[in-house]
N, C-alpha and C. Protein backbone atom coordinates (compact mmCIF):
# COMPACT_ATOMS: atom_id res chain seq x y z
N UNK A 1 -128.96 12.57 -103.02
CA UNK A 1 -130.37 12.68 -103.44
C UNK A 1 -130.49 12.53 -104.95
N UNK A 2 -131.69 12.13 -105.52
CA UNK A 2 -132.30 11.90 -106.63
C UNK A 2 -130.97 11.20 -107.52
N UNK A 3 -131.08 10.04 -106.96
CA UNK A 3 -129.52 9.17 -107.31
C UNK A 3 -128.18 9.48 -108.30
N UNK A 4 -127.58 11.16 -107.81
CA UNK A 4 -126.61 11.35 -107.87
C UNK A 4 -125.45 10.68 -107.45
N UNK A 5 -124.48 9.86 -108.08
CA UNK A 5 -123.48 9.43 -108.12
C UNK A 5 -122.00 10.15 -107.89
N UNK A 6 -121.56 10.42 -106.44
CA UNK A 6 -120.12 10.45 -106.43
C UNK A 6 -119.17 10.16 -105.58
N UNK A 7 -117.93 10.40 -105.38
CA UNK A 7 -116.99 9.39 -104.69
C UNK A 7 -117.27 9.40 -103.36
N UNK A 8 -117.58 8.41 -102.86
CA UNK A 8 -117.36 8.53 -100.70
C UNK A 8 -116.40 9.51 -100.58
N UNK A 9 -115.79 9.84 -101.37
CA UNK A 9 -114.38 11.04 -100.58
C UNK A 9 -115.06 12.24 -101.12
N UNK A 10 -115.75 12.49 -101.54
CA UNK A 10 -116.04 13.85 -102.21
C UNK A 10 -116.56 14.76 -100.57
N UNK A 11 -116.29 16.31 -101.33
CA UNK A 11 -116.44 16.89 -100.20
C UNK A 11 -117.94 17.12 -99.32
N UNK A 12 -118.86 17.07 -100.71
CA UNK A 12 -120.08 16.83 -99.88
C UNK A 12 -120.95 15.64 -99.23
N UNK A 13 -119.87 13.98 -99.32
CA UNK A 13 -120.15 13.20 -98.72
C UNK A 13 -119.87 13.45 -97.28
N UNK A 14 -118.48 14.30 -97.60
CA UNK A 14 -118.06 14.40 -96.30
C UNK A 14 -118.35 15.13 -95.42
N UNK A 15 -119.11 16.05 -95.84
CA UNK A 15 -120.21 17.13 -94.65
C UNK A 15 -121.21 16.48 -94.41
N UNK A 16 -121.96 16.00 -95.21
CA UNK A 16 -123.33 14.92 -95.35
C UNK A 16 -122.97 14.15 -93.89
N UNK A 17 -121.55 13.31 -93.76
CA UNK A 17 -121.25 12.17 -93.22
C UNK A 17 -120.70 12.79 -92.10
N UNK A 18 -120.53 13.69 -91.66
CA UNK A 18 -120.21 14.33 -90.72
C UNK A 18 -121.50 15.14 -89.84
N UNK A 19 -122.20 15.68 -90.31
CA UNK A 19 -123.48 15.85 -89.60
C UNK A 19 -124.10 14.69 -89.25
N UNK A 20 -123.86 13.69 -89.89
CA UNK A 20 -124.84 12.41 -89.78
C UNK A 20 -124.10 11.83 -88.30
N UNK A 21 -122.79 11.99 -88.15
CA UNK A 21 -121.98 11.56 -86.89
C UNK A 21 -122.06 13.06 -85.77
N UNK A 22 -122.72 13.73 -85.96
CA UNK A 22 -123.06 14.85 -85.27
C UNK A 22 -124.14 14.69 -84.63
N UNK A 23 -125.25 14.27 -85.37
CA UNK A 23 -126.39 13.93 -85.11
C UNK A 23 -126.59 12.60 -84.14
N UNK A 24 -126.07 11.47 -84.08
CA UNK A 24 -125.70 10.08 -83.61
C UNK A 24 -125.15 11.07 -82.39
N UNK A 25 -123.79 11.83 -82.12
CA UNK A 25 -123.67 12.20 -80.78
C UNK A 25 -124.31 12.91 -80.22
N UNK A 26 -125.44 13.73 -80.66
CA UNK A 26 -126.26 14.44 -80.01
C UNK A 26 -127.25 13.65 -78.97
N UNK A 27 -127.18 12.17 -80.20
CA UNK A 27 -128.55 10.91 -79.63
C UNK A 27 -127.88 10.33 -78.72
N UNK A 28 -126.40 10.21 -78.06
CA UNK A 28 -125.81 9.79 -76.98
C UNK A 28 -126.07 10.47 -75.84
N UNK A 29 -126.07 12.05 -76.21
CA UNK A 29 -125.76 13.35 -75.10
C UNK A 29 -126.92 13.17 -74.74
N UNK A 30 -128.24 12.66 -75.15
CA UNK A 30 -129.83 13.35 -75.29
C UNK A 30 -130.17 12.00 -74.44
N UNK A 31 -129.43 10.62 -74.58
CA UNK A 31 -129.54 9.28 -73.49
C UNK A 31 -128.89 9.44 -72.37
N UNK A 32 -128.04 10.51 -72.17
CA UNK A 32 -127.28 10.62 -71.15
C UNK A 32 -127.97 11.87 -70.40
N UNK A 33 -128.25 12.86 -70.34
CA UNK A 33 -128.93 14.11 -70.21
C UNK A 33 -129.59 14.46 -68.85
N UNK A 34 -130.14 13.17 -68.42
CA UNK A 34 -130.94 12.86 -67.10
C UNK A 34 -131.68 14.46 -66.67
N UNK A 35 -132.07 14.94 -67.33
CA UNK A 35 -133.07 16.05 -67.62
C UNK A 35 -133.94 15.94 -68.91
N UNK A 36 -135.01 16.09 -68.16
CA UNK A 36 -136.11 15.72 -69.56
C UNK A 36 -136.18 17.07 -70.42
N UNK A 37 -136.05 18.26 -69.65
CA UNK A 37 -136.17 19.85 -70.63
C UNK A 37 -134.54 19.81 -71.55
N UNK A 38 -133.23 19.57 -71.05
CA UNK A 38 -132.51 19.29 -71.68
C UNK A 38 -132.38 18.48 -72.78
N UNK A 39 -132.94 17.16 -72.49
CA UNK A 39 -133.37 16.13 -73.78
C UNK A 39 -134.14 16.25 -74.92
N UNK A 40 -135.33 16.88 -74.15
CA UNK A 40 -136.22 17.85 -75.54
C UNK A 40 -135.45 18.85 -76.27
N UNK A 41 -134.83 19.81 -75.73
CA UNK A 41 -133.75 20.62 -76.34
C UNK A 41 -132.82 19.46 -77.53
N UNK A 42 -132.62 18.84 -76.78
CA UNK A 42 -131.30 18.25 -78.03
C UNK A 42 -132.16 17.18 -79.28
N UNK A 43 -133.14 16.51 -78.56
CA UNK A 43 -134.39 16.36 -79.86
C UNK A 43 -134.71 17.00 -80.62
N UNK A 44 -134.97 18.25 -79.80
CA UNK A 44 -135.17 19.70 -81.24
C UNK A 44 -134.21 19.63 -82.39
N UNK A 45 -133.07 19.64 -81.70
CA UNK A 45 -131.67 20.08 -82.79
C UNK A 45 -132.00 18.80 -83.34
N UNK A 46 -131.75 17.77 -82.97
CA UNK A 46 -131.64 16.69 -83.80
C UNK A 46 -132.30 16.55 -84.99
N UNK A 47 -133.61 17.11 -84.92
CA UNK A 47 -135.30 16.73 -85.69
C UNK A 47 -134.66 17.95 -86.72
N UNK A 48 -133.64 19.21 -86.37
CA UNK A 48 -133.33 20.13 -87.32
C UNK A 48 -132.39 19.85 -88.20
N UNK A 49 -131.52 18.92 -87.85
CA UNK A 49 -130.13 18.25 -88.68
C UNK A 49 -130.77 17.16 -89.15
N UNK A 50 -132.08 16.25 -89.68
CA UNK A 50 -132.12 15.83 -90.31
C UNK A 50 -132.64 17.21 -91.83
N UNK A 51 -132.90 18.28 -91.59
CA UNK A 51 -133.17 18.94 -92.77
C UNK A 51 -132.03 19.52 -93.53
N UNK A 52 -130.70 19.68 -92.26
CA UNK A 52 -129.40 20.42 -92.40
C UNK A 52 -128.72 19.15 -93.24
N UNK A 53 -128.80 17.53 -93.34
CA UNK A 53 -128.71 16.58 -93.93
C UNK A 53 -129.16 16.70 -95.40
N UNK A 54 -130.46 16.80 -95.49
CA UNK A 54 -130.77 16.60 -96.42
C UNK A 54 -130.56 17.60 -97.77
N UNK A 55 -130.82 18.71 -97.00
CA UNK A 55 -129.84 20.20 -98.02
C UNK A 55 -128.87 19.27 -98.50
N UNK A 56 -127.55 19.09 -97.61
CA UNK A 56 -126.39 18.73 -97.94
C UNK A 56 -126.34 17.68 -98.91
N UNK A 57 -127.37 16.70 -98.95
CA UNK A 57 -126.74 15.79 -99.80
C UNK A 57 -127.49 15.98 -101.00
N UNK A 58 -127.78 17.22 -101.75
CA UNK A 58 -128.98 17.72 -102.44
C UNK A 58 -127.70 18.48 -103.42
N UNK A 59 -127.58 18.09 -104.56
CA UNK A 59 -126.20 18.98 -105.33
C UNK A 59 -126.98 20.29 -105.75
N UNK A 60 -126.51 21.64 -106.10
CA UNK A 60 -126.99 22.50 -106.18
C UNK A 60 -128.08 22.63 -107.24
N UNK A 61 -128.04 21.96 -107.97
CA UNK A 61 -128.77 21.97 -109.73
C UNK A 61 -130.04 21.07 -109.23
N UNK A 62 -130.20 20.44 -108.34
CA UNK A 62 -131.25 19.40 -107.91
C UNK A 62 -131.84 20.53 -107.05
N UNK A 63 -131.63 21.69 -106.46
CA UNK A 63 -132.29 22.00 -104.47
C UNK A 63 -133.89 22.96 -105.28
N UNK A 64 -133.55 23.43 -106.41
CA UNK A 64 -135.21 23.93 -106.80
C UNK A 64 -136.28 22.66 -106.91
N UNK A 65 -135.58 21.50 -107.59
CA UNK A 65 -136.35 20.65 -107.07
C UNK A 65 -137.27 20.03 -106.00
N UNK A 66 -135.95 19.81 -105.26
CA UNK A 66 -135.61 19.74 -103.56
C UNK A 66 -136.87 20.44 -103.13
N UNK A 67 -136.82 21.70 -102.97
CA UNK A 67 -137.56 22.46 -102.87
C UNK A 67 -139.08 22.22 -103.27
N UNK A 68 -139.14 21.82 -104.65
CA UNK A 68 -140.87 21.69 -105.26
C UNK A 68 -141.27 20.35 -104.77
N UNK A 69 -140.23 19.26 -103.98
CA UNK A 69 -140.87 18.44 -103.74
C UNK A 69 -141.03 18.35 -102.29
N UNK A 70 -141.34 19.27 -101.58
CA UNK A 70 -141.60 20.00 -100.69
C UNK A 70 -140.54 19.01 -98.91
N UNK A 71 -139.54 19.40 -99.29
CA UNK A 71 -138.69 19.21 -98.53
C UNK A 71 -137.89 20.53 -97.91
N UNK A 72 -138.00 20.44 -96.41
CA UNK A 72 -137.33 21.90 -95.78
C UNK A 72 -136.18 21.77 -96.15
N UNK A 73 -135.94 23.33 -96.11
CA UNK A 73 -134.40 24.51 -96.28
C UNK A 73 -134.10 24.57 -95.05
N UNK A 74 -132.97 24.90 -94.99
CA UNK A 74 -132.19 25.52 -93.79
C UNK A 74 -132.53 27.06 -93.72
N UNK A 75 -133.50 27.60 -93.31
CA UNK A 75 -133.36 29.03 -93.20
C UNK A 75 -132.85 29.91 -91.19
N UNK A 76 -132.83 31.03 -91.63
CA UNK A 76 -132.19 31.86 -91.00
C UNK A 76 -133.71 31.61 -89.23
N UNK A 77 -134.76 31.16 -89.32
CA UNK A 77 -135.71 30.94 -88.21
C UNK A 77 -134.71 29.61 -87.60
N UNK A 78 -134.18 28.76 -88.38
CA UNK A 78 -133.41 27.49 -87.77
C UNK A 78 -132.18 28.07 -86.86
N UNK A 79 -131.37 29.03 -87.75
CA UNK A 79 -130.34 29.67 -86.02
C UNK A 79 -131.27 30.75 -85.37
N UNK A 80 -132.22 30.97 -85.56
CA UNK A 80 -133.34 32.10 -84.43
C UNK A 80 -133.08 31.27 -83.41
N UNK A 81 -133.77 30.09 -83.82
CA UNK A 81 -134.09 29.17 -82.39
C UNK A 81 -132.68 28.86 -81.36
N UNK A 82 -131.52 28.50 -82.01
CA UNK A 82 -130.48 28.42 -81.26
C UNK A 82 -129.71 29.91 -80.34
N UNK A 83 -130.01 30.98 -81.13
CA UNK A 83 -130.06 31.87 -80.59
C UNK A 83 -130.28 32.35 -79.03
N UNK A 84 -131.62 31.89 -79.27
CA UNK A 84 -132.76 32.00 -78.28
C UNK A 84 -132.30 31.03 -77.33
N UNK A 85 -132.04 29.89 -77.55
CA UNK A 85 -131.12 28.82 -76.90
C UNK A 85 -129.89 29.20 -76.09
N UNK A 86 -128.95 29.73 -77.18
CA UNK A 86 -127.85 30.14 -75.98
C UNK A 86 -128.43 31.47 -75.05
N UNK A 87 -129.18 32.46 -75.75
CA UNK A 87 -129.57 33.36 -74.36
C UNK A 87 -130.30 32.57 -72.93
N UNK A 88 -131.46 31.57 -72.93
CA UNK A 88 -131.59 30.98 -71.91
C UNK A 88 -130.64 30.41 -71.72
N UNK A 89 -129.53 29.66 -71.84
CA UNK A 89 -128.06 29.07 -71.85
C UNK A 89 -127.88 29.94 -70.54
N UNK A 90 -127.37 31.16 -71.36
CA UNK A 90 -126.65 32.49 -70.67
C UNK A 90 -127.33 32.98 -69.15
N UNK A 91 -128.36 32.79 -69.30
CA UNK A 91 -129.23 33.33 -68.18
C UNK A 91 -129.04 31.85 -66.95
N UNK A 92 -128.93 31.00 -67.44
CA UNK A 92 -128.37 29.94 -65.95
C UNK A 92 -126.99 30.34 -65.71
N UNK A 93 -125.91 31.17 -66.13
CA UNK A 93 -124.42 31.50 -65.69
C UNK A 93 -123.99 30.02 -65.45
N UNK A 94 -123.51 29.32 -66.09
CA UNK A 94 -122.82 28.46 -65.79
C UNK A 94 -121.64 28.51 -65.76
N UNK A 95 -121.05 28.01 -64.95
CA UNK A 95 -119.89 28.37 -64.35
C UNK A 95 -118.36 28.03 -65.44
N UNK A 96 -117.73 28.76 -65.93
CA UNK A 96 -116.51 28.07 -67.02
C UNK A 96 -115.32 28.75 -66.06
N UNK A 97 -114.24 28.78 -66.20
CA UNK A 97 -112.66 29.60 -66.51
C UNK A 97 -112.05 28.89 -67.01
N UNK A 98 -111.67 29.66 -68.15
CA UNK A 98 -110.29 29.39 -69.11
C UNK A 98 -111.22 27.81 -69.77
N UNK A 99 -110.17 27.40 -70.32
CA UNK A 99 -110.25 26.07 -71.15
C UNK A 99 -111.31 25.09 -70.33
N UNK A 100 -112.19 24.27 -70.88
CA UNK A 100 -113.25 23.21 -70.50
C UNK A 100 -112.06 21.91 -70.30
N UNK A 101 -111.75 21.28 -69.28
CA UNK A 101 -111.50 20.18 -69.45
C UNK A 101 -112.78 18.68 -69.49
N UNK A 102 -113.37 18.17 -71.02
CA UNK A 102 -114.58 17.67 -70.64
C UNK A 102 -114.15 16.10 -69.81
N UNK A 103 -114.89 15.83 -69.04
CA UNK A 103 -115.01 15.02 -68.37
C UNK A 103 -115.53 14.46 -66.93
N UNK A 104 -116.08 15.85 -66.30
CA UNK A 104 -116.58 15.96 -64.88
C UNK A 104 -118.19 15.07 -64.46
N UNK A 105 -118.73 14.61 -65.75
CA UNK A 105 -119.66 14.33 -65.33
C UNK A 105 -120.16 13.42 -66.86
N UNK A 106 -120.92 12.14 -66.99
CA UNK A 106 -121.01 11.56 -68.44
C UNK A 106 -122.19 12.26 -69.63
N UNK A 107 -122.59 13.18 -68.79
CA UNK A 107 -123.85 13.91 -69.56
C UNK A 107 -122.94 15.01 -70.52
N UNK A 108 -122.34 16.07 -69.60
CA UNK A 108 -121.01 16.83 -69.79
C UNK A 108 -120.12 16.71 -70.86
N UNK A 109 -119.53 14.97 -70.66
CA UNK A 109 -118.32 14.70 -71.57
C UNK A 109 -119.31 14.22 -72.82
N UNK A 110 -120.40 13.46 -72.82
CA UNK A 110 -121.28 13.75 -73.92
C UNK A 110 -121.58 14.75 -75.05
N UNK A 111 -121.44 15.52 -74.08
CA UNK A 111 -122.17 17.04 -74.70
C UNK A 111 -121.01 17.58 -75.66
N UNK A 112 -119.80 17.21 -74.77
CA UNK A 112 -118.64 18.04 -75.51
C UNK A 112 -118.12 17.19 -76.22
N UNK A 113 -118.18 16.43 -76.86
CA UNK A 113 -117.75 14.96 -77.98
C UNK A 113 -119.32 15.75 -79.12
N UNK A 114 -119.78 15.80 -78.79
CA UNK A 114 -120.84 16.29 -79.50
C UNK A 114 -120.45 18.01 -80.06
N UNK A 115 -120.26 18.16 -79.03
CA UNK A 115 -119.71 19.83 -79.56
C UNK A 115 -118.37 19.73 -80.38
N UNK A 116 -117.37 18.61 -80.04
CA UNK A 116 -116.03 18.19 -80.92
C UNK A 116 -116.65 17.97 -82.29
N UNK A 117 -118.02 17.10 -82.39
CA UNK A 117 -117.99 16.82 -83.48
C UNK A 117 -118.56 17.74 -84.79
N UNK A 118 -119.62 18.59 -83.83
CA UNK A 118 -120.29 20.14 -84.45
C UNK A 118 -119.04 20.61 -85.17
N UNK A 119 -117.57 21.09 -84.54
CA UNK A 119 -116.61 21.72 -85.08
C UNK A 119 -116.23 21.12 -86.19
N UNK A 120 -116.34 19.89 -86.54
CA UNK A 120 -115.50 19.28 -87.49
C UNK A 120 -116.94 19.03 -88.52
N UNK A 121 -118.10 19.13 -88.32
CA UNK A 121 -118.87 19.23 -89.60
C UNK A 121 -119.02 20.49 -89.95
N UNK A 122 -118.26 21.60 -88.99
CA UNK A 122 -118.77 23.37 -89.59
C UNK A 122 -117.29 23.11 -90.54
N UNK A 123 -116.56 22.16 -90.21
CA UNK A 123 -115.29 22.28 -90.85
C UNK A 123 -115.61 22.02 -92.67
N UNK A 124 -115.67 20.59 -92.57
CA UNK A 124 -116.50 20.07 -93.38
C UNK A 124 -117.27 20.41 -94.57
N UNK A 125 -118.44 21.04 -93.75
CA UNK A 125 -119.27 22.22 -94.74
C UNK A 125 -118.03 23.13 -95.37
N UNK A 126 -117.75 24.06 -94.34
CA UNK A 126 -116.84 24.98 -94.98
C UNK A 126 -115.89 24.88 -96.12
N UNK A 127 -115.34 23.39 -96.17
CA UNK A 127 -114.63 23.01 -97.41
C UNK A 127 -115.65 22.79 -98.75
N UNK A 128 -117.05 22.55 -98.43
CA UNK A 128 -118.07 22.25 -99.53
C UNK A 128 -118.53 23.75 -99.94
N UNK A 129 -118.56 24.74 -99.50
CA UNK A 129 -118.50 26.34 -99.45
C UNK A 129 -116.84 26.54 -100.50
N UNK A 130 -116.34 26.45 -99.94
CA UNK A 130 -114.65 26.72 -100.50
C UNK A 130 -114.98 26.48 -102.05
N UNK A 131 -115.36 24.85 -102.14
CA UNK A 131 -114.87 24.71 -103.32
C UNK A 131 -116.51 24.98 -104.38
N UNK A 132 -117.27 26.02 -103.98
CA UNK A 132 -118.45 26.45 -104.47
C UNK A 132 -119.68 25.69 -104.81
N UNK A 133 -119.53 24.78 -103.37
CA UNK A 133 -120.70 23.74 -103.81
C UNK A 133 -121.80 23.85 -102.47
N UNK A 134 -122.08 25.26 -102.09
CA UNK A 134 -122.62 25.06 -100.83
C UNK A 134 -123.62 26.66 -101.12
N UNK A 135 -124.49 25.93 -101.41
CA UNK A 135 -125.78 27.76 -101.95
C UNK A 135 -126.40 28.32 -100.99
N UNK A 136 -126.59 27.41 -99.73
CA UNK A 136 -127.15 28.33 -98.78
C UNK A 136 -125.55 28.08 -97.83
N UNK A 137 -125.48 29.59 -97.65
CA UNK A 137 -124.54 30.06 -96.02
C UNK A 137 -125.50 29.95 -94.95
N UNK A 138 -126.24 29.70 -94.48
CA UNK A 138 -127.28 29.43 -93.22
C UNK A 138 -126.74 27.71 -92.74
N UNK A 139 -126.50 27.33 -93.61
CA UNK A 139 -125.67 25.88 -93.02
C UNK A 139 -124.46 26.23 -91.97
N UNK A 140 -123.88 27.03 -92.36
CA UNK A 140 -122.87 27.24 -91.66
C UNK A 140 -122.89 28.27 -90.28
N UNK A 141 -123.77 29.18 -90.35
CA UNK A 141 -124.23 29.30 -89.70
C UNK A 141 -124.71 29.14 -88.43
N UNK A 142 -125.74 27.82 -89.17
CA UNK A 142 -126.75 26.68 -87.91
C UNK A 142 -125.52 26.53 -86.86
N UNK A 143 -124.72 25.63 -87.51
CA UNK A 143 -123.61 24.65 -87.20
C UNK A 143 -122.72 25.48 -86.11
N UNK A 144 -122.35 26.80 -86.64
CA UNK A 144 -121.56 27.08 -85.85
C UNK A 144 -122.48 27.99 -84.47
N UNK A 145 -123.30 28.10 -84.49
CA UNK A 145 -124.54 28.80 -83.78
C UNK A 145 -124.84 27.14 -82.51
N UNK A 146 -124.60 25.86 -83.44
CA UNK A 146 -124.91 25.17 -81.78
C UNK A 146 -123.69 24.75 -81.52
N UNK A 147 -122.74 24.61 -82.08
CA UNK A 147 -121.59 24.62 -81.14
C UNK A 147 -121.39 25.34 -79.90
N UNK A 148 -121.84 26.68 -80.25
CA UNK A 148 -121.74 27.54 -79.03
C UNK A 148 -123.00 27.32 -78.12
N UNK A 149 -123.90 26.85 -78.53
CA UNK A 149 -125.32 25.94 -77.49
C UNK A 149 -124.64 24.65 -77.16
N UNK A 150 -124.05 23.97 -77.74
CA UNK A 150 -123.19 22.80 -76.59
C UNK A 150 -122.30 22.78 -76.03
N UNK A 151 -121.13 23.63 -76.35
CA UNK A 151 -120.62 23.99 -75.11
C UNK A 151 -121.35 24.93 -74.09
N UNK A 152 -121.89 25.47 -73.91
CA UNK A 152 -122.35 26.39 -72.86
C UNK A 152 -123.32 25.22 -71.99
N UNK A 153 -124.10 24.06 -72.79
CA UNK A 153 -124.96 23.42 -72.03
C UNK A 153 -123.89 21.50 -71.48
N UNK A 154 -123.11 22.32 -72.03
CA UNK A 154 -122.06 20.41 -71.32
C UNK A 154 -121.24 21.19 -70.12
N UNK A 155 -121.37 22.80 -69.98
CA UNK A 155 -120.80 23.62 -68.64
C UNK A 155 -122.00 23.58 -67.79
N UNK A 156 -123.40 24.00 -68.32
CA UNK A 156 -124.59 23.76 -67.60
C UNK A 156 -124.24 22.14 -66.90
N UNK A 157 -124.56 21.25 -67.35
CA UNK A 157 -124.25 19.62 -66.79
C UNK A 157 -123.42 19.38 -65.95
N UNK A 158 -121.97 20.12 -66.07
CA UNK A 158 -121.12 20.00 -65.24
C UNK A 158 -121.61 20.81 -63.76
N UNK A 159 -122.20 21.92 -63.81
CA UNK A 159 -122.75 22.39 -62.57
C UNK A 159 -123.72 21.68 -62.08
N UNK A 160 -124.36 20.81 -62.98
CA UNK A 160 -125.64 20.33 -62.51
C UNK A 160 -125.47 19.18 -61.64
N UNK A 161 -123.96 18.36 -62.21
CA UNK A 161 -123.68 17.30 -61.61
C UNK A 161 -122.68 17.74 -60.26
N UNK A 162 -121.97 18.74 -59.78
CA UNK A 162 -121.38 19.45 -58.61
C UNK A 162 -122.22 18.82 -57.31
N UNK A 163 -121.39 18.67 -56.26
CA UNK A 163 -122.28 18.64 -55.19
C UNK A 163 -123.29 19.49 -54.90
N UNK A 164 -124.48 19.06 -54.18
CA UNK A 164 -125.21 19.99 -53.61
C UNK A 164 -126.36 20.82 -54.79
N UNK A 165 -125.96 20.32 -55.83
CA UNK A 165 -126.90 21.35 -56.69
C UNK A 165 -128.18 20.55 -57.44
N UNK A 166 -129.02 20.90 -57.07
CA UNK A 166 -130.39 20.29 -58.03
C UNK A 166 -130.67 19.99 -59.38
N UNK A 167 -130.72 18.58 -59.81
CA UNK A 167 -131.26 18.75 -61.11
C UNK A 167 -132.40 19.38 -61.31
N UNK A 168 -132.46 20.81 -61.85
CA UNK A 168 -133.71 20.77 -62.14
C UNK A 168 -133.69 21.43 -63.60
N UNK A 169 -135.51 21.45 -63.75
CA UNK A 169 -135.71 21.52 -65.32
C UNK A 169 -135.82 23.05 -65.50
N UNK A 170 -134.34 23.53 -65.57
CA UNK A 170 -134.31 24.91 -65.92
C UNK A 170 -134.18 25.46 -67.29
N UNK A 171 -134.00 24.01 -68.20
CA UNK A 171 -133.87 24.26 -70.05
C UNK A 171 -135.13 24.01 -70.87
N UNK A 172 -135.22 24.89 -71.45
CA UNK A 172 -136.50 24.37 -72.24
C UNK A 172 -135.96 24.21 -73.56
N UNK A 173 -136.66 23.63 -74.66
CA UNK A 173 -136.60 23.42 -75.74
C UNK A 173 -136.58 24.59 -76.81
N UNK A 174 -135.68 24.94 -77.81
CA UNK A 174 -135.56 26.00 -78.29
C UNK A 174 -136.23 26.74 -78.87
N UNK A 175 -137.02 28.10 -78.77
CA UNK A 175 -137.95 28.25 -79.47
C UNK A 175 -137.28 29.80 -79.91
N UNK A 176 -137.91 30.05 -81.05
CA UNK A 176 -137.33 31.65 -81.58
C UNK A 176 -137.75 32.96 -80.99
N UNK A 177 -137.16 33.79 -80.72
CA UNK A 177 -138.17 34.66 -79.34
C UNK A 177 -139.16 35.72 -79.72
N UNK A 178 -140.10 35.70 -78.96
CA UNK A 178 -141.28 36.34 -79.69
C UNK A 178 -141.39 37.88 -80.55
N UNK A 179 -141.98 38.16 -81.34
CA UNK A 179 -141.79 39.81 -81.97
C UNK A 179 -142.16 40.50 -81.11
N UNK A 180 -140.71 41.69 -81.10
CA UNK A 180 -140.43 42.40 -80.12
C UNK A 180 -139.96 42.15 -78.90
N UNK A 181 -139.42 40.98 -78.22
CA UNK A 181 -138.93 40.93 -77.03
C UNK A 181 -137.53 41.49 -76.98
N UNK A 182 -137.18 42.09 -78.27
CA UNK A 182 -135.74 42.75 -77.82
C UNK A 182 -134.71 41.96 -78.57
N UNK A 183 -133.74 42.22 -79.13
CA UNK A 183 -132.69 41.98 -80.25
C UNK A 183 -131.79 40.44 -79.77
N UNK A 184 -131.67 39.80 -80.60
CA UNK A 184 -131.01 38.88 -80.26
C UNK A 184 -129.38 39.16 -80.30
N UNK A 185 -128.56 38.62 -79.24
CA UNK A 185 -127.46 38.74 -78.71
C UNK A 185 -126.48 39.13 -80.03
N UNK A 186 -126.29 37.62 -80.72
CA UNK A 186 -125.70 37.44 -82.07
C UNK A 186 -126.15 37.67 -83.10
N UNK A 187 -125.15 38.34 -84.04
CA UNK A 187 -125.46 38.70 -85.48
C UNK A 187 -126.25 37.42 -86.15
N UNK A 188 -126.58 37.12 -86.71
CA UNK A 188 -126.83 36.25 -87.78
C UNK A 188 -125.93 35.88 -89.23
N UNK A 189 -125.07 36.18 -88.45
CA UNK A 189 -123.42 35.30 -89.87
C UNK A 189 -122.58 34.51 -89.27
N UNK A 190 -121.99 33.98 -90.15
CA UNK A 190 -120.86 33.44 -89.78
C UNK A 190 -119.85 33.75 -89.50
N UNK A 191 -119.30 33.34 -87.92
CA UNK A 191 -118.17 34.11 -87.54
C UNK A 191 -116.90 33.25 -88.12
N UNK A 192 -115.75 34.39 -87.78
CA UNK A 192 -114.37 33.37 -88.27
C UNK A 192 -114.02 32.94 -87.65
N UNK A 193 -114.12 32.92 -86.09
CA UNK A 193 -114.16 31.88 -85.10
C UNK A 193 -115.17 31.39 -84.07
N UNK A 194 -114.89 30.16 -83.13
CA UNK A 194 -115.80 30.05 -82.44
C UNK A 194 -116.04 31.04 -81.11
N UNK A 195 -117.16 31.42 -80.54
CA UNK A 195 -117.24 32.15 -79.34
C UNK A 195 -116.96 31.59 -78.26
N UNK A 196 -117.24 30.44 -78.32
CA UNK A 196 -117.10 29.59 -76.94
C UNK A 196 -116.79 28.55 -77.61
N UNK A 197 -115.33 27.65 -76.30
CA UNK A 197 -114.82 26.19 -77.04
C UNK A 197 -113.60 26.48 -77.98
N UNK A 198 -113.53 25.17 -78.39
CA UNK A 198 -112.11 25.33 -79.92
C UNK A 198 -112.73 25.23 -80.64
């Protein structure tokens, strides 16, 4: 942003360029999906990682700018919504044991190439954090908050595609849950590992 100059290898090209290939597999999972409440769901995220983008490629001395020129932040309402996401997640029980092998179904193995790639931009970020170039922690956060919403929903797919079982539109699109319906599951930080998945 605001034609800062630095190397393709630098570390915040490489989170930048890694959400950006996060985002592209989400738009595979979201053509593959063959559920329209599922597809809206992953549109949501998508329409949210272009703001999780644009932070990123925003160097820290530019984001008050950023900011006055009225471009969204990543705030802490952006993992509400995923939150809220994996609890309806949770409430279909989809069926896991032990390790995911992805591949049972092309919506499924979608989902989890998409969730492969979530891990490696929380990676990513985290090295742009390391080396003190990352001002909001809510990036990391987001990131690692839908990893655990795509794996849980490429296990949803895999049940969905099982014999005998109905597609139906049991996902809705993520929304943050209303004041007062009761505490959300997960803290709001960043964990040191993932909950669900590698």
């Amino acid at each position: 942003m605001y034609q800062r100059r630095v190397s393709k290898a630098h570390p915040r090209v490489e989170a930048t360029g890694s959400v950006d290939e996060l985002n592209s597999a989400l738009g595979m999972a979201r053509a593959l999906a063959g559920n329209a409440s599922a597809a809206q769901s992953l549109r949501a995220v998508q329409q949210d990682l272009v703001t999780v983008m644009g932070e990123l490629a925003t160097v820290p001395e530019d984001l008050e700018r950023y900011t006055r020129d009225g471009y969204p932040r990543v705030t802490p309402a952006l993992t509400a919504k995923l939150d809220h996401w994996v609890q309806t997640l949770e409430t279909q029980k989809p069926a896991f044991r032990g390790w995911a092998i992805p591949g049972d179904s092309p919506a499924a193995a979608a989902l989890d190439v998409a969730r492969a790639v979530c891990r490696r931009a929380e990676r990513r970020v985290c090295a742009l954090a390391n080396a003190g170039q990352l001002p909001n922690p809510e990036i990391l956060v987001f990131l690692n908050r839908l990893s655990d919403a795509l794996w849980l929903l490429a296990r949803w797919a895999e049940g969905q595609a099982a014999p005998g079982v109905a597609n139906g539109g049991l996902l809705t699109a993520p929304h943050p849950p209303a004041a007062g319906s009761g505490k959300t599951r997960f803290r709001r930080r960043f964990r040191a590992g993932p909950r669900y998945g590698s």
